[in-house]
PDB file of N, CA and C in Angstrom:
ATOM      1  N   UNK A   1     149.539 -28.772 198.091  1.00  0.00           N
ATOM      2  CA  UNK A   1     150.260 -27.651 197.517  1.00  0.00           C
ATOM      3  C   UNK A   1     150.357 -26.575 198.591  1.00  0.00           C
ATOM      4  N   UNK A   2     151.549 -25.955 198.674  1.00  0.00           N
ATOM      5  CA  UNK A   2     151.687 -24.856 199.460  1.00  0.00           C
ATOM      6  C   UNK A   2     151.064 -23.735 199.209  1.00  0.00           C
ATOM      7  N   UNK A   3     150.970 -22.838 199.924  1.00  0.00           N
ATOM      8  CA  UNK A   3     150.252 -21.493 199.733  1.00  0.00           C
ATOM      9  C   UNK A   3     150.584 -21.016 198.924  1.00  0.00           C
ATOM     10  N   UNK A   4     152.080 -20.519 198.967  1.00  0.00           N
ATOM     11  CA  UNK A   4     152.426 -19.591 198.146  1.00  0.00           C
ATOM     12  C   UNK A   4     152.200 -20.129 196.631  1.00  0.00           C
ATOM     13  N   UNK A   5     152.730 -21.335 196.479  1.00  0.00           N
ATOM     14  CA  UNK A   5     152.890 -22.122 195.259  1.00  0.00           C
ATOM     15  C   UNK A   5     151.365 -22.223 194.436  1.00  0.00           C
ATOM     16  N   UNK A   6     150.028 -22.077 195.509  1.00  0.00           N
ATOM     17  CA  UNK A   6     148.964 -22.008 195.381  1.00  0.00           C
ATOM     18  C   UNK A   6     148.590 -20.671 194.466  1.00  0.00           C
ATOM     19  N   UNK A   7     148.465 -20.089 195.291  1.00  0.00           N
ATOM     20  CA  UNK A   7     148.615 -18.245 195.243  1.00  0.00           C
ATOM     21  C   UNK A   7     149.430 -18.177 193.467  1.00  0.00           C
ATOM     22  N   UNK A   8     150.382 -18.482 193.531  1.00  0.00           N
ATOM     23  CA  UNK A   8     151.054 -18.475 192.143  1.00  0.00           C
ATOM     24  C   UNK A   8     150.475 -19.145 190.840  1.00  0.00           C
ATOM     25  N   UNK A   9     149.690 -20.343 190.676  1.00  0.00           N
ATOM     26  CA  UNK A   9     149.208 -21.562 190.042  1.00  0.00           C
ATOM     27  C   UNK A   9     148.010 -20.527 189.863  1.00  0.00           C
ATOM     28  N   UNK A  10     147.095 -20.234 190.973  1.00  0.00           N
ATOM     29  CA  UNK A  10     146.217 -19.337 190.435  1.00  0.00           C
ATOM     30  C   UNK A  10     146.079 -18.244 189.736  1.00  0.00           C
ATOM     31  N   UNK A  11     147.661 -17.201 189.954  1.00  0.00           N
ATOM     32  CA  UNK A  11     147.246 -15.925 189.322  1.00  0.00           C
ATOM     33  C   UNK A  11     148.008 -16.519 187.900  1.00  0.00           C
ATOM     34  N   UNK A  12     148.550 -17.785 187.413  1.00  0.00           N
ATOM     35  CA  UNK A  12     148.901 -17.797 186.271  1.00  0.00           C
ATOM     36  C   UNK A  12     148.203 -18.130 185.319  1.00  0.00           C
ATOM     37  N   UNK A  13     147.158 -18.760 185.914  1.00  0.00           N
ATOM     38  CA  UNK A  13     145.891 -19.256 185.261  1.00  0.00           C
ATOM     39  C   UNK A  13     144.814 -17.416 185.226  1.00  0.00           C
ATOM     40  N   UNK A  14     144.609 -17.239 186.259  1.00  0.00           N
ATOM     41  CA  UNK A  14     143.452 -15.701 185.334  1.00  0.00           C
ATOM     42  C   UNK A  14     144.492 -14.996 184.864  1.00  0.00           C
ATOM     43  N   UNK A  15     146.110 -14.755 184.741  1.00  0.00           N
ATOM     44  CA  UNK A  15     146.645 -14.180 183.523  1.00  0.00           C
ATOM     45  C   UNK A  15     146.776 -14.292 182.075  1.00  0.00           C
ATOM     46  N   UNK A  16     146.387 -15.822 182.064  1.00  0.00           N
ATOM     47  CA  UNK A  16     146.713 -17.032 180.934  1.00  0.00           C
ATOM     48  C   UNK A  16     145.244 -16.806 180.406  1.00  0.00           C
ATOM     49  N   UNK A  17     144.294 -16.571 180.818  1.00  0.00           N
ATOM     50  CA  UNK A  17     142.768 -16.612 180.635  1.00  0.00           C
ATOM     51  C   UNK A  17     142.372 -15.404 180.195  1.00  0.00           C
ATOM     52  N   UNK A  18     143.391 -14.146 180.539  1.00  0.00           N
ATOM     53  CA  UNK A  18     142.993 -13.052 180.387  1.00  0.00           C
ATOM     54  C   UNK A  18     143.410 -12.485 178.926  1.00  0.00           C
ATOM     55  N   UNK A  19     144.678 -12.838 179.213  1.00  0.00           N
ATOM     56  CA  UNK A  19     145.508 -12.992 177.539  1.00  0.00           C
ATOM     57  C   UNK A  19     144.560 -13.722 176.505  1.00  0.00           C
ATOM     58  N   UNK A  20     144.031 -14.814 176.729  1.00  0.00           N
ATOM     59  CA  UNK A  20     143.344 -15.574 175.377  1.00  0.00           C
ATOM     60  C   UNK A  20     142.015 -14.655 175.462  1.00  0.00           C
ATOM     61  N   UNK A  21     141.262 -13.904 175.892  1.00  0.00           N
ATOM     62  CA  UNK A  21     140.078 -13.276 175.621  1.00  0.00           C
ATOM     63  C   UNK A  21     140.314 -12.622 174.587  1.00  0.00           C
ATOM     64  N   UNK A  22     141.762 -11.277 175.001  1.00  0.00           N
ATOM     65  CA  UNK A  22     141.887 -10.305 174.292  1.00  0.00           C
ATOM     66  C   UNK A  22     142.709 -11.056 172.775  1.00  0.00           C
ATOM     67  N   UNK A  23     142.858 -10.538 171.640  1.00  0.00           N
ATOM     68  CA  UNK A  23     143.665 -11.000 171.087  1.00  0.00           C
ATOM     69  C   UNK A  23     143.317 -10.798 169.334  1.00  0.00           C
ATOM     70  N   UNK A  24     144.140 -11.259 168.547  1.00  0.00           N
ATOM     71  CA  UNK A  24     143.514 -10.847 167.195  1.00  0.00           C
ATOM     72  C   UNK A  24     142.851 -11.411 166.633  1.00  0.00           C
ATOM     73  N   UNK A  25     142.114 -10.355 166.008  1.00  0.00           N
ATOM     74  CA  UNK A  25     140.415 -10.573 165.473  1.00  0.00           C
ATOM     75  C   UNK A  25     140.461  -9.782 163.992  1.00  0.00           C
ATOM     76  N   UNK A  26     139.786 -10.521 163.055  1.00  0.00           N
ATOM     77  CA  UNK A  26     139.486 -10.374 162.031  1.00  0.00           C
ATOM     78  C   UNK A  26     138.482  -9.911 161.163  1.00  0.00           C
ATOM     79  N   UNK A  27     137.831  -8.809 160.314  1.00  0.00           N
ATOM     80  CA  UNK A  27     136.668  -8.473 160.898  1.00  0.00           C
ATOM     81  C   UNK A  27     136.483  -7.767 158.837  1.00  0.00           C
ATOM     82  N   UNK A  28     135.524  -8.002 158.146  1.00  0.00           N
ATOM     83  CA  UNK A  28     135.057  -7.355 156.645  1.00  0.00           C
ATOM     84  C   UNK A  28     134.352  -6.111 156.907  1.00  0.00           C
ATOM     85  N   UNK A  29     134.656  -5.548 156.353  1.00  0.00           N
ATOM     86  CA  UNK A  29     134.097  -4.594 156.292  1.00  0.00           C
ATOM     87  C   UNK A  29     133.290  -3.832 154.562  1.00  0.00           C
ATOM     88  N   UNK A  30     132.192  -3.464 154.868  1.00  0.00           N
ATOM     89  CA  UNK A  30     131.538  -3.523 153.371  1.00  0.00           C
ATOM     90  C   UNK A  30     131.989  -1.596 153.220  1.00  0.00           C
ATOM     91  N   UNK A  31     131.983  -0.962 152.130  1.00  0.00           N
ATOM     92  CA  UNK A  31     132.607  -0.042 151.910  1.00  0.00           C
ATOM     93  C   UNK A  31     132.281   0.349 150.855  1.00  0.00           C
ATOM     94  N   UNK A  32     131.225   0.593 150.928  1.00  0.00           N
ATOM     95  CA  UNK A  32     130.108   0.781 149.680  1.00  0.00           C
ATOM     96  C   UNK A  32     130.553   2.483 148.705  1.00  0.00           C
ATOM     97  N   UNK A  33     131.305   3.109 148.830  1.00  0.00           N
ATOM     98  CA  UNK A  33     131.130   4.826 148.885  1.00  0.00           C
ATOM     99  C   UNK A  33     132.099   4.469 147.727  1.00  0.00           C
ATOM    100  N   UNK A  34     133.549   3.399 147.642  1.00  0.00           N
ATOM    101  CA  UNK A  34     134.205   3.943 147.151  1.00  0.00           C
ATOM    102  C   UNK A  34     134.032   3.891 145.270  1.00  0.00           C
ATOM    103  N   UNK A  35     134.740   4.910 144.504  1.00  0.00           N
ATOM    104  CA  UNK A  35     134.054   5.172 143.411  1.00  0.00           C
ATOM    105  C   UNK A  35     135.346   5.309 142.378  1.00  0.00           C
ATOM    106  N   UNK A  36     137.003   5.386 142.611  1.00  0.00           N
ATOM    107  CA  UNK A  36     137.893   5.487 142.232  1.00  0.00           C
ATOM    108  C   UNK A  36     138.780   4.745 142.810  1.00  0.00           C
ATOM    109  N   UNK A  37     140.043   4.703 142.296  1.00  0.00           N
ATOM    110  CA  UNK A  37     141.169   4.149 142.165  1.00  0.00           C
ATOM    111  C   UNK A  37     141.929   4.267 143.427  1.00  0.00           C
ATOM    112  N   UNK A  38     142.130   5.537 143.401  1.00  0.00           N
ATOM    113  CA  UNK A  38     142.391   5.980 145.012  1.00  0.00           C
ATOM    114  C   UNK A  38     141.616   5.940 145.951  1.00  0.00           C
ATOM    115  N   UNK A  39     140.361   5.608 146.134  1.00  0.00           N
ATOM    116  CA  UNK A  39     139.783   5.423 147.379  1.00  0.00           C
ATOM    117  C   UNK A  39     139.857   3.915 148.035  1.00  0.00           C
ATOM    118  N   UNK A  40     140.652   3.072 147.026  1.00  0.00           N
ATOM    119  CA  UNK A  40     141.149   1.771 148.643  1.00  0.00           C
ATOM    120  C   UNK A  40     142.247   2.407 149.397  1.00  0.00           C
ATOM    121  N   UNK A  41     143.344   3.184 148.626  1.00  0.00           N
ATOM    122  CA  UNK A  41     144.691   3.862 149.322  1.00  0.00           C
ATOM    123  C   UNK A  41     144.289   4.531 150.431  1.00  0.00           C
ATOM    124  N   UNK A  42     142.894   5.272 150.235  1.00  0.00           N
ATOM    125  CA  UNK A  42     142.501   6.286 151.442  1.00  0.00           C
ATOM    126  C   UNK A  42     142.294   5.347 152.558  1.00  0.00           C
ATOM    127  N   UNK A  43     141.489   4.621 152.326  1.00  0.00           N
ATOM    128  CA  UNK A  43     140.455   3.913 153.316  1.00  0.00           C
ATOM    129  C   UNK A  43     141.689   3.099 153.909  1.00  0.00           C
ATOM    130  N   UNK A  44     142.655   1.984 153.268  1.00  0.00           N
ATOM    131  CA  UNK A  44     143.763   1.546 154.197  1.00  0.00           C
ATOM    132  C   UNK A  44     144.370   2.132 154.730  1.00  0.00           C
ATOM    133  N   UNK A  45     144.960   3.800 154.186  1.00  0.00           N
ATOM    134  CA  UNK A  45     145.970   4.626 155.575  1.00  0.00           C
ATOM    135  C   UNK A  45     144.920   4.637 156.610  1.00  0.00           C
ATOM    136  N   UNK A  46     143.651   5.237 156.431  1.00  0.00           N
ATOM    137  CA  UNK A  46     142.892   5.716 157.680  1.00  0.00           C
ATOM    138  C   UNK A  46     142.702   4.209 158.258  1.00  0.00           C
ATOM    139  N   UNK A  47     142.796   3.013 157.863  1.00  0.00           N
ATOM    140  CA  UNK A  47     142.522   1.953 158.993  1.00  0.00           C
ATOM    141  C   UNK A  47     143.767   1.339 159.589  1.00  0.00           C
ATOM    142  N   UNK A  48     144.899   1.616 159.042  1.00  0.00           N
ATOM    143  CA  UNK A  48     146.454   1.270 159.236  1.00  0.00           C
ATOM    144  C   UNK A  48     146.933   2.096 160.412  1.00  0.00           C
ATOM    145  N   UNK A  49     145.871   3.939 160.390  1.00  0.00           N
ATOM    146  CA  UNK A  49     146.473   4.462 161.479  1.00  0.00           C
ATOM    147  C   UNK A  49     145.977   4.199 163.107  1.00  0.00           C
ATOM    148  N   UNK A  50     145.101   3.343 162.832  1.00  0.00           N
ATOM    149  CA  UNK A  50     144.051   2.892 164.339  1.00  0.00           C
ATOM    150  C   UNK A  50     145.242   2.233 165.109  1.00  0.00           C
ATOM    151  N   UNK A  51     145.351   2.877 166.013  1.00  0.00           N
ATOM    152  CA  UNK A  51     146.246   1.677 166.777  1.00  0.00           C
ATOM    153  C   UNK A  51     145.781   0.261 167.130  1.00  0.00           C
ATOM    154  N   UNK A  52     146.642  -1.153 167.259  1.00  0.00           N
ATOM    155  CA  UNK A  52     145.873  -2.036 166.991  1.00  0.00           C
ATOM    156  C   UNK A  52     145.762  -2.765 165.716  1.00  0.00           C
ATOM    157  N   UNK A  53     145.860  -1.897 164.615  1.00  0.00           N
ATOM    158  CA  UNK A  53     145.281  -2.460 163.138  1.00  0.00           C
ATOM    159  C   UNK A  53     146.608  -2.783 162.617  1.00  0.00           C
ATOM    160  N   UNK A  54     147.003  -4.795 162.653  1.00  0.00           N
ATOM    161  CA  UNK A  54     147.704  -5.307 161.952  1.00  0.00           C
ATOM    162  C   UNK A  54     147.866  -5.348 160.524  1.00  0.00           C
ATOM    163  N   UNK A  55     146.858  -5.496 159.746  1.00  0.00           N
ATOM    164  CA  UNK A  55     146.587  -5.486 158.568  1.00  0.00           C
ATOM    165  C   UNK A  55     144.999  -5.020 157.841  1.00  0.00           C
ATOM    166  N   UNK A  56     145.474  -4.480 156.814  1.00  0.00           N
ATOM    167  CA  UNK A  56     144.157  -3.860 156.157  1.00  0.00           C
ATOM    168  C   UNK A  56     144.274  -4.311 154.731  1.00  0.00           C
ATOM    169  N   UNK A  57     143.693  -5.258 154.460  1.00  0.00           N
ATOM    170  CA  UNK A  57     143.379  -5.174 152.863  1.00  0.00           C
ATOM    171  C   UNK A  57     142.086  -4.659 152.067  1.00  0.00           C
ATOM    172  N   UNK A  58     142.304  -4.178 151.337  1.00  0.00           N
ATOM    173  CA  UNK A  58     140.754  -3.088 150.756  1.00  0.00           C
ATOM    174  C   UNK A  58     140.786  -3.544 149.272  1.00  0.00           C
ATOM    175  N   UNK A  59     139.710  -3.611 149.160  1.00  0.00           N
ATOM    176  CA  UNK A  59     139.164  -4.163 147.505  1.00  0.00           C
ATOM    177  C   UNK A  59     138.475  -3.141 146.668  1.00  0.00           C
ATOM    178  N   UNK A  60     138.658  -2.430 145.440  1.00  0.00           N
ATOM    179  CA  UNK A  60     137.991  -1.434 145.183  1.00  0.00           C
ATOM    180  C   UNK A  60     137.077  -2.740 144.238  1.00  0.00           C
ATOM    181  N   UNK A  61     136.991  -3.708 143.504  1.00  0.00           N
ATOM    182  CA  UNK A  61     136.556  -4.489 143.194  1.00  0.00           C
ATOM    183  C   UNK A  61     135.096  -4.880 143.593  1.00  0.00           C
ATOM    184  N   UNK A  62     135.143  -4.991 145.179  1.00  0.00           N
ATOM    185  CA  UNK A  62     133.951  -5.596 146.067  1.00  0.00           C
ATOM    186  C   UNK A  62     133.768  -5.377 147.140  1.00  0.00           C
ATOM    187  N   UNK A  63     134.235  -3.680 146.749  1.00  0.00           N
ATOM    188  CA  UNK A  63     133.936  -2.403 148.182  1.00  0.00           C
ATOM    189  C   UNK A  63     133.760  -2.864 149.201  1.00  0.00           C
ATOM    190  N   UNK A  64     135.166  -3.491 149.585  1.00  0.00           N
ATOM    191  CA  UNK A  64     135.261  -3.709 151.016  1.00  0.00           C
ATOM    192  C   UNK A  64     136.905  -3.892 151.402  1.00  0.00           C
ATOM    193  N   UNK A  65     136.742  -4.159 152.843  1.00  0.00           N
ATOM    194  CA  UNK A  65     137.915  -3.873 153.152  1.00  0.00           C
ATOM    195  C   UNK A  65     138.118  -5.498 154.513  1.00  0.00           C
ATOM    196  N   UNK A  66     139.175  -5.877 154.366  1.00  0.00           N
ATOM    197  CA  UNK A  66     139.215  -6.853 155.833  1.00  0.00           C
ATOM    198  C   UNK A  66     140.347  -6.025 156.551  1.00  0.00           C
ATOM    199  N   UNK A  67     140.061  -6.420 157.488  1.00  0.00           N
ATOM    200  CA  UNK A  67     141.412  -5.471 158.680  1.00  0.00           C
ATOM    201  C   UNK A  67     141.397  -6.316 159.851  1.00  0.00           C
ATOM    202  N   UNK A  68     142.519  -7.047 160.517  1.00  0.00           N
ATOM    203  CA  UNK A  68     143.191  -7.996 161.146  1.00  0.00           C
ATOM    204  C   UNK A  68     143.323  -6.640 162.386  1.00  0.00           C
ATOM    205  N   UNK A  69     143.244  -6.727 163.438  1.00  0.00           N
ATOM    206  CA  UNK A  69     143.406  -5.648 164.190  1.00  0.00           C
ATOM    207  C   UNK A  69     143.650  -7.017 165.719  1.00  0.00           C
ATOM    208  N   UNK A  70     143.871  -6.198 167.107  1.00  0.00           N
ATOM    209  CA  UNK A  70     144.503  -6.363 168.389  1.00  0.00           C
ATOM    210  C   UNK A  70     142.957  -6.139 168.928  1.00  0.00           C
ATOM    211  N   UNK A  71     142.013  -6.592 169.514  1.00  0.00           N
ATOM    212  CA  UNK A  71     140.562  -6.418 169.936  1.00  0.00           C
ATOM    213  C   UNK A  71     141.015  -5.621 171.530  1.00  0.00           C
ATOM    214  N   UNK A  72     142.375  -5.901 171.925  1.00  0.00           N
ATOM    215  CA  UNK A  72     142.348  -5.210 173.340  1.00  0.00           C
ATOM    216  C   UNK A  72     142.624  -3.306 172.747  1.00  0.00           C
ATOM    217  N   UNK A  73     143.194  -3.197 171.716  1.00  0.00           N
ATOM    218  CA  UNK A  73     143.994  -2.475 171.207  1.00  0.00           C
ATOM    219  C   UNK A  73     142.534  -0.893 171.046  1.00  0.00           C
ATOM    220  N   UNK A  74     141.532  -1.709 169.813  1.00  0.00           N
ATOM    221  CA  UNK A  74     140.393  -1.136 169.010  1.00  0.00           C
ATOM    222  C   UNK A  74     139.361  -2.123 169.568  1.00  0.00           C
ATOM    223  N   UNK A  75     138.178  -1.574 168.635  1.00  0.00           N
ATOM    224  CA  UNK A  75     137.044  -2.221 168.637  1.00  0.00           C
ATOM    225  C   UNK A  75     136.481  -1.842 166.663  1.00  0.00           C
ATOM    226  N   UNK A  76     135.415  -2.721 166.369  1.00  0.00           N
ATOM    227  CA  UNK A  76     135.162  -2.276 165.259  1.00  0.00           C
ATOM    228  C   UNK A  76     134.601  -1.193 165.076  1.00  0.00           C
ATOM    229  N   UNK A  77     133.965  -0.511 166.011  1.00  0.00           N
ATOM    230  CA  UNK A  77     133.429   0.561 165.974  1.00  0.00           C
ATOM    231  C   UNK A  77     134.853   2.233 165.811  1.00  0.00           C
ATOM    232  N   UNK A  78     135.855   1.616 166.338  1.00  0.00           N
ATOM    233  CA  UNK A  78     137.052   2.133 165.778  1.00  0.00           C
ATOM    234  C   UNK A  78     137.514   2.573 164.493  1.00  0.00           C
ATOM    235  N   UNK A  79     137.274   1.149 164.021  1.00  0.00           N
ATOM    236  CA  UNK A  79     137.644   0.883 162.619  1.00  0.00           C
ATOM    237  C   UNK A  79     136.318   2.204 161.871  1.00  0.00           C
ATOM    238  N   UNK A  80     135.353   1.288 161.651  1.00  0.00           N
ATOM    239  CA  UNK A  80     134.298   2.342 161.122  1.00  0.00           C
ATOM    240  C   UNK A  80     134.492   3.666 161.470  1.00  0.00           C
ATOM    241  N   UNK A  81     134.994   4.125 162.493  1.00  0.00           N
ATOM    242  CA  UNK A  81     134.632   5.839 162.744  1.00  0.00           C
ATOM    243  C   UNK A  81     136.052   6.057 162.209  1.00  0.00           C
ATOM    244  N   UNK A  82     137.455   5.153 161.896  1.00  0.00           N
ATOM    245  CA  UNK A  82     138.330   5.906 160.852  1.00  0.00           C
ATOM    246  C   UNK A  82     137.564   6.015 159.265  1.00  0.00           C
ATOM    247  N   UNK A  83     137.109   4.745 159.168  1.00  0.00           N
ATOM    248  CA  UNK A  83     136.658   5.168 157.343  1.00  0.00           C
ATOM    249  C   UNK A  83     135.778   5.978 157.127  1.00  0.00           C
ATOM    250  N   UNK A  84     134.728   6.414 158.196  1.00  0.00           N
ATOM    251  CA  UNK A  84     133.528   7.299 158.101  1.00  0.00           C
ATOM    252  C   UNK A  84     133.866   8.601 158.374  1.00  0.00           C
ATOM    253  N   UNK A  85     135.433   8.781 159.034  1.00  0.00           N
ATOM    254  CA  UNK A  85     136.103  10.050 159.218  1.00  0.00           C
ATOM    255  C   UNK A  85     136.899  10.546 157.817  1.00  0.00           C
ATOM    256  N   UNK A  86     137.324   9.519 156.973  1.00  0.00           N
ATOM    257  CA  UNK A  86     137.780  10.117 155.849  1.00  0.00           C
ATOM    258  C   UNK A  86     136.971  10.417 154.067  1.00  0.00           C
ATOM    259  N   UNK A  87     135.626  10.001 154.897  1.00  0.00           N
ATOM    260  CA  UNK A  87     134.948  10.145 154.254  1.00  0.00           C
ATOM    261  C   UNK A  87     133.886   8.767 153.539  1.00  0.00           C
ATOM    262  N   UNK A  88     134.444   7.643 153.762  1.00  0.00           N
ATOM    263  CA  UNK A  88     133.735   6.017 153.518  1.00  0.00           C
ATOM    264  C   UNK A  88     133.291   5.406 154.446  1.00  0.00           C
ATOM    265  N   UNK A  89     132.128   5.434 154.633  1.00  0.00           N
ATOM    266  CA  UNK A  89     130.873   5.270 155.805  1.00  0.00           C
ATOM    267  C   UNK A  89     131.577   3.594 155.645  1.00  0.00           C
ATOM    268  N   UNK A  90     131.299   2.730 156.723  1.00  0.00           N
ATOM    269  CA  UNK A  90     131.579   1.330 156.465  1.00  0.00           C
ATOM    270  C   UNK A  90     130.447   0.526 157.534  1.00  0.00           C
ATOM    271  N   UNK A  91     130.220  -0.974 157.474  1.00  0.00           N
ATOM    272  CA  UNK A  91     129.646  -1.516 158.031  1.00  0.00           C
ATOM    273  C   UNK A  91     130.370  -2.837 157.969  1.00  0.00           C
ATOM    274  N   UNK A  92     129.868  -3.690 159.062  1.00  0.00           N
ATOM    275  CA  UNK A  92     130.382  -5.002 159.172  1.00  0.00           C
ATOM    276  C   UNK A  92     129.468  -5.631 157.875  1.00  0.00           C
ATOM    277  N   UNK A  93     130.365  -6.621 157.119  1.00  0.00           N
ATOM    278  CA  UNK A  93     129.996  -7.606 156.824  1.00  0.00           C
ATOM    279  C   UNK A  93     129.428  -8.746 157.676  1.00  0.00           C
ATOM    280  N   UNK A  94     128.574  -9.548 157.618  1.00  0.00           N
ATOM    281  CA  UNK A  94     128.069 -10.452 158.606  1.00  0.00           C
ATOM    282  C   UNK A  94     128.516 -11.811 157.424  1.00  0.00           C
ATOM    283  N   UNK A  95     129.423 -12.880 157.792  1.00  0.00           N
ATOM    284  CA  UNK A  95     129.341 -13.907 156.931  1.00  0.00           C
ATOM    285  C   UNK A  95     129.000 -15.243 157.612  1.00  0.00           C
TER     286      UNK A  95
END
């Protein structure tokens, strides 16, 4: 293989490698605070506005929330400091 052609083969591979690290991640969140009707509405705007956050579904049912987010984008610690900013402390679910 030629150099250049070399040189190329390689940086497409740690671009290709770099892309699959980052990527979307799925993540429960327990959400113990909420006590009304309106507090899943709260807790999904404040996790909808994280940049990053594809989807948020929130359960007032089983006080929690899942949120589909971009991991290059946020981190969960993101997530938590929006719901703990509007007032619903949150923690990872571990399943």
């Amino acid at each position: 293989m030629h150099r250049p052609a070399r040189i190329i083969a390689v940086s497409a591979a740690l671009l290709a490698s770099s892309v699959a690290l980052a990527g979307e991640r799925t993540v429960t969140l327990a959400v113990d605070k909420m006590t009304c009707a309106s507090c899943p509405y709260i807790v999904k705007q404040a996790l909808t506005r994280v940049s990053g956050v594809k989807r948020a579904d929130v359960s007032f049912e089983e006080k929690s929330a899942t949120v589909t987010f971009d991991d290059a984008a946020t981190s969960v610690a993101g997530l938590t400091k929006a719901t703990a900013d509007v007032g619903f402390p949150s923690r990872v679910v571990e399943r």
